[in-house]
Protein backbone atom coordinates (compact mmCIF):
# COMPACT_ATOMS: atom_id res chain seq x y z
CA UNK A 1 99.64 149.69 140.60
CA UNK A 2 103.23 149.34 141.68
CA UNK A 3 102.67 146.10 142.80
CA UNK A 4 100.93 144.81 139.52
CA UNK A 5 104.40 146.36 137.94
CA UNK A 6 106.67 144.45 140.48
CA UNK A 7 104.54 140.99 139.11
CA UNK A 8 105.04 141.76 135.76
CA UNK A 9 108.72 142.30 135.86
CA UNK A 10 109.37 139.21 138.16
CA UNK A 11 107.31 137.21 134.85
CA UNK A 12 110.20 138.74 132.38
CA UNK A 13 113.31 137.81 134.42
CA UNK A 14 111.55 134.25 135.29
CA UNK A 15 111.11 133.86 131.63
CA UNK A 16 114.70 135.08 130.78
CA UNK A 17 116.05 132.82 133.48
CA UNK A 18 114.59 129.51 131.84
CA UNK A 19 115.37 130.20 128.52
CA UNK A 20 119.12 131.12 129.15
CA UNK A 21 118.80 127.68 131.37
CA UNK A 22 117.33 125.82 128.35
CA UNK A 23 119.97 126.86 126.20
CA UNK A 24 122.54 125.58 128.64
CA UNK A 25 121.24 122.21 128.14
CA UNK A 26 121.15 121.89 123.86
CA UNK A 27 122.94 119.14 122.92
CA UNK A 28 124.60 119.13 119.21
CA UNK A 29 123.77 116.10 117.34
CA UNK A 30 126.65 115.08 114.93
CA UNK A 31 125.74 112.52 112.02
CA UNK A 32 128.94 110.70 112.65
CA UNK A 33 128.78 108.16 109.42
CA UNK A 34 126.59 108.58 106.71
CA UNK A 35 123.83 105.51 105.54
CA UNK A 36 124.23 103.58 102.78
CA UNK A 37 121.99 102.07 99.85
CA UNK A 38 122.44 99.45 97.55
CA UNK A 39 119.33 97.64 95.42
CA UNK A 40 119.84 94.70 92.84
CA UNK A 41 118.77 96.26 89.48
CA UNK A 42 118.96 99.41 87.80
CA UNK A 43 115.90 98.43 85.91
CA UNK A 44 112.54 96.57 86.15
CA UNK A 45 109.52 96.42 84.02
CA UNK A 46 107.02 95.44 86.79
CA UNK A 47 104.30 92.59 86.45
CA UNK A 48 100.97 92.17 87.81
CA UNK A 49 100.66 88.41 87.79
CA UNK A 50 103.78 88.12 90.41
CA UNK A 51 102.43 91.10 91.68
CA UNK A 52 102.89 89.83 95.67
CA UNK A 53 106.68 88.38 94.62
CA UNK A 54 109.60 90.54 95.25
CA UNK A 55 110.55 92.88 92.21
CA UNK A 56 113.75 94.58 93.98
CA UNK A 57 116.43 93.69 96.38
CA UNK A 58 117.74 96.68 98.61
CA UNK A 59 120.61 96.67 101.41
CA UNK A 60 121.23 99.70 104.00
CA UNK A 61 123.48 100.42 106.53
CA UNK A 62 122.11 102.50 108.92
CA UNK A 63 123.43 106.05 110.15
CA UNK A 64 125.29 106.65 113.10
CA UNK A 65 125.44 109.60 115.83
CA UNK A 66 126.45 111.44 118.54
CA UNK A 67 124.99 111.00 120.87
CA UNK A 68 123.64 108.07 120.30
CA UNK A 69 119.70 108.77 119.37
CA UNK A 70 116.43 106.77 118.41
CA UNK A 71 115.84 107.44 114.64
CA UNK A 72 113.04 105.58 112.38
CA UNK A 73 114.24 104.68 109.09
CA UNK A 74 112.23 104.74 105.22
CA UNK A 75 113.32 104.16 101.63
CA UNK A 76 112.12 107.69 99.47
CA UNK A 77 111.17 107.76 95.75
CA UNK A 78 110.92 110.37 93.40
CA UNK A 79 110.93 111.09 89.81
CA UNK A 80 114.38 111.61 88.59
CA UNK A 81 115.23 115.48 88.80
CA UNK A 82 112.42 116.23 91.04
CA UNK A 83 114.46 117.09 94.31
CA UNK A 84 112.25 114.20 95.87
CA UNK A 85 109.35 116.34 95.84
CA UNK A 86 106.89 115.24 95.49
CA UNK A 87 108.38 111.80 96.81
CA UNK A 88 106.65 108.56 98.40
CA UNK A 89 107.95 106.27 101.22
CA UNK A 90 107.49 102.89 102.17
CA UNK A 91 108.56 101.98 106.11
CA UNK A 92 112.09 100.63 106.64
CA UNK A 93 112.75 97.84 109.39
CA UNK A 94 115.24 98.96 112.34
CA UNK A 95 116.02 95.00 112.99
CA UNK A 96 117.17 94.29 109.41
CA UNK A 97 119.62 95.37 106.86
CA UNK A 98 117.57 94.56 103.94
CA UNK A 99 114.23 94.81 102.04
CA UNK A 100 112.50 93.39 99.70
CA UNK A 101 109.43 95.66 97.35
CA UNK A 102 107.18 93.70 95.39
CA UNK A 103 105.61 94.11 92.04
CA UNK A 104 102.52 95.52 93.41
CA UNK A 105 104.24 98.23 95.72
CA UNK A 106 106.41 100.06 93.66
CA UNK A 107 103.35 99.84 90.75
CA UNK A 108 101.61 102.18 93.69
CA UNK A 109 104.44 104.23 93.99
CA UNK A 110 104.74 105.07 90.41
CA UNK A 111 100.89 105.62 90.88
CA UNK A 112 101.64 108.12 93.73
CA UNK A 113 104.24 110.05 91.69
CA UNK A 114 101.52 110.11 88.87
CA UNK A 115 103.98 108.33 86.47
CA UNK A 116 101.72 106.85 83.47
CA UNK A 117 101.89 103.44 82.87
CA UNK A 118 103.94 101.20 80.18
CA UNK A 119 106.73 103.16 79.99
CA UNK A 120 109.44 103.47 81.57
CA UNK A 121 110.60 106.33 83.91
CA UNK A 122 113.54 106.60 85.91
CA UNK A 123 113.31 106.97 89.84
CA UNK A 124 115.32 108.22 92.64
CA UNK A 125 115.30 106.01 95.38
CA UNK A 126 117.16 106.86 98.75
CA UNK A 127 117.25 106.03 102.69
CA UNK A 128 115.92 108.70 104.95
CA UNK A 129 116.71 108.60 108.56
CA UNK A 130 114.45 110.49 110.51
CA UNK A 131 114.89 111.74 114.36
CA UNK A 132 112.18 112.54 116.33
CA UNK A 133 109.82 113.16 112.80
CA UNK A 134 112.05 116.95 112.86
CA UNK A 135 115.43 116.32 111.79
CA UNK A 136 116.38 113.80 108.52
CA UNK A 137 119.17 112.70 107.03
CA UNK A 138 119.72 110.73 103.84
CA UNK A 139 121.84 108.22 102.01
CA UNK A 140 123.31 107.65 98.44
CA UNK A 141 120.93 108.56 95.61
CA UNK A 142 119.87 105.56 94.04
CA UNK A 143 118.55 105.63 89.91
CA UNK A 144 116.01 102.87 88.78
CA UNK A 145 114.12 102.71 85.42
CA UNK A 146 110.73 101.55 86.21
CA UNK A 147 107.72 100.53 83.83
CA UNK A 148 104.69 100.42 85.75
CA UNK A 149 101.51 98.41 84.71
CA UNK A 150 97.85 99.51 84.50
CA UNK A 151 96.35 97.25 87.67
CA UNK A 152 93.67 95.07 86.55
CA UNK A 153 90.85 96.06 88.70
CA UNK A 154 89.53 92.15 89.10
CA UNK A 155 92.68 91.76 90.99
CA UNK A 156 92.44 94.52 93.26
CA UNK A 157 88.75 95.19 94.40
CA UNK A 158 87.97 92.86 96.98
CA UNK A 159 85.05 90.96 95.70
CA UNK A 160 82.46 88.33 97.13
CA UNK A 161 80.58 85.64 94.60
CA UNK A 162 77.52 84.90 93.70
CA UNK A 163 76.63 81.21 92.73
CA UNK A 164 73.76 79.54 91.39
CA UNK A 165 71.89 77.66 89.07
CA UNK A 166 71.55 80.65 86.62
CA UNK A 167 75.57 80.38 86.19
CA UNK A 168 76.30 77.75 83.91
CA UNK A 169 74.06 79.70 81.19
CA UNK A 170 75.58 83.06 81.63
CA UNK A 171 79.08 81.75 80.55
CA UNK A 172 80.35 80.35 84.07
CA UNK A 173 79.55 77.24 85.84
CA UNK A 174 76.71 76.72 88.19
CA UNK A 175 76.63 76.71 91.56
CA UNK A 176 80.53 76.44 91.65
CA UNK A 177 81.74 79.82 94.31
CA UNK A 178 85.05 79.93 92.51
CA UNK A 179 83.89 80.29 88.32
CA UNK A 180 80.87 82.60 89.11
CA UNK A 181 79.84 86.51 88.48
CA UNK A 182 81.60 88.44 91.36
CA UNK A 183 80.40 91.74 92.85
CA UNK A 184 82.84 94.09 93.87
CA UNK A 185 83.47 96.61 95.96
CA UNK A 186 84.68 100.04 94.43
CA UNK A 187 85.33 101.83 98.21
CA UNK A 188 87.42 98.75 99.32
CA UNK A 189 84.89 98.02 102.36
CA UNK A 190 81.94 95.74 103.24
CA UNK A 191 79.87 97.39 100.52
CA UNK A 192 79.43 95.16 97.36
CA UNK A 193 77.49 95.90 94.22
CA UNK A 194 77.62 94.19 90.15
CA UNK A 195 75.49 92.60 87.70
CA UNK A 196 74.35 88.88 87.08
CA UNK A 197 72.52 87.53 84.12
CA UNK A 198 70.00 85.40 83.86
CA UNK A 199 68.47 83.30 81.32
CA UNK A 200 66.16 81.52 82.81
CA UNK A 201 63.15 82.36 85.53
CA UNK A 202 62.84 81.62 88.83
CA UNK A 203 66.82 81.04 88.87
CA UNK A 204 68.40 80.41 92.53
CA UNK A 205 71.66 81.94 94.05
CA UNK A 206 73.27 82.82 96.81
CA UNK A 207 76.42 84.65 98.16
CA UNK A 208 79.34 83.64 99.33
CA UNK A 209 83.32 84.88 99.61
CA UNK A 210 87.00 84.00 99.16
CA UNK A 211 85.40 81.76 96.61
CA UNK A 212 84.42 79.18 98.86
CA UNK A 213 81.17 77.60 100.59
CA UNK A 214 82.41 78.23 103.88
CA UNK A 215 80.27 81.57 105.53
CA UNK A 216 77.71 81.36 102.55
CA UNK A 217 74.92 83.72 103.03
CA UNK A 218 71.27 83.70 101.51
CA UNK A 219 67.43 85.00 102.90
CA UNK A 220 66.46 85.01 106.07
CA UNK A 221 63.24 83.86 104.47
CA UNK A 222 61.18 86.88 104.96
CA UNK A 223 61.87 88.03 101.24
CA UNK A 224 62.79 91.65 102.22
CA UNK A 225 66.72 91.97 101.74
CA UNK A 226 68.27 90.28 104.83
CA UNK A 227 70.76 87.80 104.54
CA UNK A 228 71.74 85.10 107.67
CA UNK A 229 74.31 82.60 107.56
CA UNK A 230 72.87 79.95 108.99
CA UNK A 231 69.23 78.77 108.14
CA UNK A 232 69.79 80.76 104.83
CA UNK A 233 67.45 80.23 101.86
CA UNK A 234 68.20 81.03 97.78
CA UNK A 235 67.33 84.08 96.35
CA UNK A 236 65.46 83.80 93.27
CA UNK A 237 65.25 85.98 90.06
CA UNK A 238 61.90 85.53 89.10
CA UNK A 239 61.99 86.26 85.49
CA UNK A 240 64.66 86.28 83.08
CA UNK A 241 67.17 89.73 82.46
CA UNK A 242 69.87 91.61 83.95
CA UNK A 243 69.92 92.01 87.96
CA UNK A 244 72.07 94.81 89.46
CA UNK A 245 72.89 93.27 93.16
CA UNK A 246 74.02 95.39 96.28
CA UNK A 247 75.34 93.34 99.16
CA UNK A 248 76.21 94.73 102.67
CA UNK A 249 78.59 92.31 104.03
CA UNK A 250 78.73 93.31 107.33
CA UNK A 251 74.95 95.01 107.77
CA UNK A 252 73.70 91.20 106.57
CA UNK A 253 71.62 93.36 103.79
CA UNK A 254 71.10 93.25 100.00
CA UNK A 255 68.59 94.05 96.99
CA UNK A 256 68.41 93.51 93.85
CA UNK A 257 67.02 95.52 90.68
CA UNK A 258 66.24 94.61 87.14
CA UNK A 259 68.38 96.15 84.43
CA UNK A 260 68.13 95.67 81.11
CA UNK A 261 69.93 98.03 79.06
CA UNK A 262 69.53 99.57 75.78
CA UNK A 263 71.16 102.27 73.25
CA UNK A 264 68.78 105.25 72.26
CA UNK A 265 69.87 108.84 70.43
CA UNK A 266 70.02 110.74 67.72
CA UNK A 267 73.02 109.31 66.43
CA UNK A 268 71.14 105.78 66.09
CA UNK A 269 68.70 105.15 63.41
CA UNK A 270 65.60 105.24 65.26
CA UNK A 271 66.57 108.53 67.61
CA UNK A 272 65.02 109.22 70.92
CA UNK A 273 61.83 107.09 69.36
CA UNK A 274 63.23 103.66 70.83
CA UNK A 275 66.13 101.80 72.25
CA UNK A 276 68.37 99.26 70.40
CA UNK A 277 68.83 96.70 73.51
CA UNK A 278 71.91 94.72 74.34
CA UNK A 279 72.33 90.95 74.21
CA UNK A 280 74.40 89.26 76.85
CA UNK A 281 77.41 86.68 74.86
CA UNK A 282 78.04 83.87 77.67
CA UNK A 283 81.17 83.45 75.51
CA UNK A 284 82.73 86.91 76.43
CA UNK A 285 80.75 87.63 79.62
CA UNK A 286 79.75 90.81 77.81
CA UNK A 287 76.50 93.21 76.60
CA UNK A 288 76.70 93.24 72.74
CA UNK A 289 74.59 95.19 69.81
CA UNK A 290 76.30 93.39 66.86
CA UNK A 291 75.62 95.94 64.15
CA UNK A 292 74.26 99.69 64.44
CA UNK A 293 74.17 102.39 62.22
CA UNK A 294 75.52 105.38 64.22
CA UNK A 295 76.03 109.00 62.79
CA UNK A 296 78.80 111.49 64.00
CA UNK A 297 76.16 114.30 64.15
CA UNK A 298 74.22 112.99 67.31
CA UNK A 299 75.13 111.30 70.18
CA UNK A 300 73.30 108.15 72.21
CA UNK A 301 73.21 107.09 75.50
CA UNK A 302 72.90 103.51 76.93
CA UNK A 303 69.61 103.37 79.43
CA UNK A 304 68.19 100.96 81.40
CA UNK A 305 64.09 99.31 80.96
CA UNK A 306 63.51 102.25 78.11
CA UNK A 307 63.35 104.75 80.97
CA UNK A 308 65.46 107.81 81.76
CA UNK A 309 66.04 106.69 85.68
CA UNK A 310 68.73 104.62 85.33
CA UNK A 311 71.70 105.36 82.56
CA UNK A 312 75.36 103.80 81.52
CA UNK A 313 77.58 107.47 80.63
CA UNK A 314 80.41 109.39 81.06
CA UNK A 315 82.03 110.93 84.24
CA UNK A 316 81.17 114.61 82.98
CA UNK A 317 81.02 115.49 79.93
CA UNK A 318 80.22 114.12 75.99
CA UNK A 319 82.85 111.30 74.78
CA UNK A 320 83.82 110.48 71.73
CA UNK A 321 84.52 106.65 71.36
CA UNK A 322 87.40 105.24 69.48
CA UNK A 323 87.10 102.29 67.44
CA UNK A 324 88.02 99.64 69.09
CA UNK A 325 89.68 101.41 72.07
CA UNK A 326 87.91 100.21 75.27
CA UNK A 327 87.03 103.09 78.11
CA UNK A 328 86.13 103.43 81.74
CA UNK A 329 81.77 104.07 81.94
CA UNK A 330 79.87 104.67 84.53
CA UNK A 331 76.41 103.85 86.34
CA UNK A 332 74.32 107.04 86.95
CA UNK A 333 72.46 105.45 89.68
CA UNK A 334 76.13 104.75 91.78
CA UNK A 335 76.20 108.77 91.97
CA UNK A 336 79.64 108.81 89.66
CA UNK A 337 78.07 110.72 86.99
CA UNK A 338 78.19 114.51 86.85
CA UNK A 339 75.49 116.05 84.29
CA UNK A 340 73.54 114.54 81.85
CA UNK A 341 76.72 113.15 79.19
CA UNK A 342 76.73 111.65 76.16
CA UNK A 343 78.77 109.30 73.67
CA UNK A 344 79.58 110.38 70.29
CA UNK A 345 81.68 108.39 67.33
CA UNK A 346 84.06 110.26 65.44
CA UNK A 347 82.61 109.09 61.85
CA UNK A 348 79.49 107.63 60.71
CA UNK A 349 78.76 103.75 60.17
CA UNK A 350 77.70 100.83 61.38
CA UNK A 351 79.28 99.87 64.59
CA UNK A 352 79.69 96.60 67.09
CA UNK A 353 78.74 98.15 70.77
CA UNK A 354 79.52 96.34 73.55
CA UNK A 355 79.07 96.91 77.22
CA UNK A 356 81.39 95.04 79.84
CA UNK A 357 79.53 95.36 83.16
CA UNK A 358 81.43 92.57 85.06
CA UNK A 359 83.02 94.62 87.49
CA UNK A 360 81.33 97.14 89.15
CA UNK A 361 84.46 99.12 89.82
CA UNK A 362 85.27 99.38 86.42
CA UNK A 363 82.56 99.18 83.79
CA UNK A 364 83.69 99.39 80.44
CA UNK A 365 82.10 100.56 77.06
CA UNK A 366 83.62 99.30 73.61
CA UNK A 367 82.51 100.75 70.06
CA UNK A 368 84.15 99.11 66.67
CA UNK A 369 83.21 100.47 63.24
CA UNK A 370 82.58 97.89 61.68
């Protein structure tokens, strides 16, 4: 037992003995000159067609200390009066004394911060110098007014196309990769989903990307969803409607479903007897009902082949449409509807519907009393 004491007490003063040693060793670091931060404007309303070209200008001089340490450098924005928190960063070169932000990256920032769009806010924008991800220091406090945009989601959902003969009548041009329906990809990955229309039966297509012919992709020829691309054959609608497409890019998969889509409630004049269906305008790419009588007592839902299995809603819960305002809708069938919601208009009459299902990662429903 003695022993076992003897061990114990050798562990303390071993452990003592380091520490004090370690102590010995900590070396003050002194921020001997502070960093500095300049940009080119004080304000910017941001735009998304130059959205890759440089929207501000900013020059730094970097920190110095001693000792002389390894430190990793980031520009820091925050809402003005916020104590940059929250805050969002963007990566600062240690070769350079500038940097250039584009359209498109301080859009996301303002998106990070949660600052709504078309107006403009004033950010804090500083340098942080960072030493071994524990210690920072910062520079001058730099005040920006920023108007943000709302991104247009054709510009940044990657997309593949899908020409073909069925094109030209559906408002685009046939077989012609770069003026074509696209299909999009919501999740930003090889997984690619939309809608094509066609007017005519037995219409041919096939995909392709980057709008181009080169890596084109169609059947493998055994009709049962794989795509090859080389020895590829068209795909053909066999009769005349909407097609809902799902493309795996990388998996060399795809299917397709019919779709055609109709308006049904008790808000509409023939309730939950019968749908009022859509008709696709080549001129405006769009799903339009022209003229419906629609009460403010009921609601109606858009459904797809006068079944219940496939519906056009709401996120979550009943909306009431706007006249005129275009919304955000959503495809039950993609999984990003909660419940069983409904539309509703605010006052009775007749009413232009119409449906915008070009881009799978943002479907849009429009309602104007007419």
């Amino acid at each position: 037992m003695k022993n076992i004491f003897k061990i114990f007490l050798l562990g303390i003063v071993s452990s003592l003995f380091i520490s004090c040693e370690g102590d010995e060793d900590k070396v003050t670091l002194n921020n001997t000159s502070s960093s500095n931060l300049s940009v080119t404007k004080t304000s910017i309303v941001l735009d998304e067609t130059i959205a890759e070209q440089a929207a501000l200008d900013f020059t730094y001089k970097n920190p110095t200390f001693s000792p002389a340490v390894q430190f990793t450098n980031a520009l820091e924005f925050a809402v003005a009066g916020t104590n940059f928190n929250p805050s969002a960063t963007k990566e600062v070169s240690m070769d350079k004394n500038t940097l250039s932000v584009t359209h498109l990256e301080l859009n996301n920032v303002l998106a990070t911060l949660n600052v709504a769009p078309n107006s403009a806010k004033a950010i804090e924008v500083r340098l942080k110098s960072s030493v071994n991800n524990v210690t920072s220091f910062y520079s001058n406090v730099l005040t920006i007014n920023i108007t943000g945009y709302i991104p247009n989601p054709d510009l940044i959902f990657p997309k593949i196309n899908v020409p073909g003969g069925y094109a030209g009548a559906a408002g685009y041009a046939d077989w012609t990769p770069s003026n074509t329906p696209n299909l999009f990809s919501p999740g930003k990955n090889s997984q690619y989903r939309g809608f094509i229309y066609v007017s005519t039966p037995n219409s041919e297509y096939k995909f392709t990307i980057n709008q181009d012919w080169a890596g084109d992709k169609g059947d493998d020829g055994t009709l049962t969803g794989k795509l090859v691309e080389t020895g590829e054959q068209n795909i053909k609608a066999l009769i005349a409607g909407t097609y809902y497409l799902k493309v795996d890019w990388t998996a060399n998969t795809y299917s397709t479903t019919l779709l055609n889509f109709g308006v049904i409630g008790d808000a509409t004049p023939t309730g939950y007897a019968s749908d009022t269906d859509f008709v696709y305008n080549p001129t405006t790419k769009t799903y339009v009902i022209n003229s419906i009588a629609l009460t403010n007592t009921g609601v109606f839902k858009l459904r797809a082949n006068d079944a219940w299995a496939v519906k056009i809603q709401p996120s979550s819960t009943d909306q009431t449409l706007a006249s005129g305002t275009g919304v955000q809708t959503y495809l039950s069938a993609e999984d990003t509807v909660t419940g069983d919601p409904s539309y509703k208009v605010a006052t009775s009459g007749n009413y232009k519907i119409e449906l915008d299902l070009h881009n799978s990662a943002f479907y849009k429903i429009t309602v104007t009393k007419l």
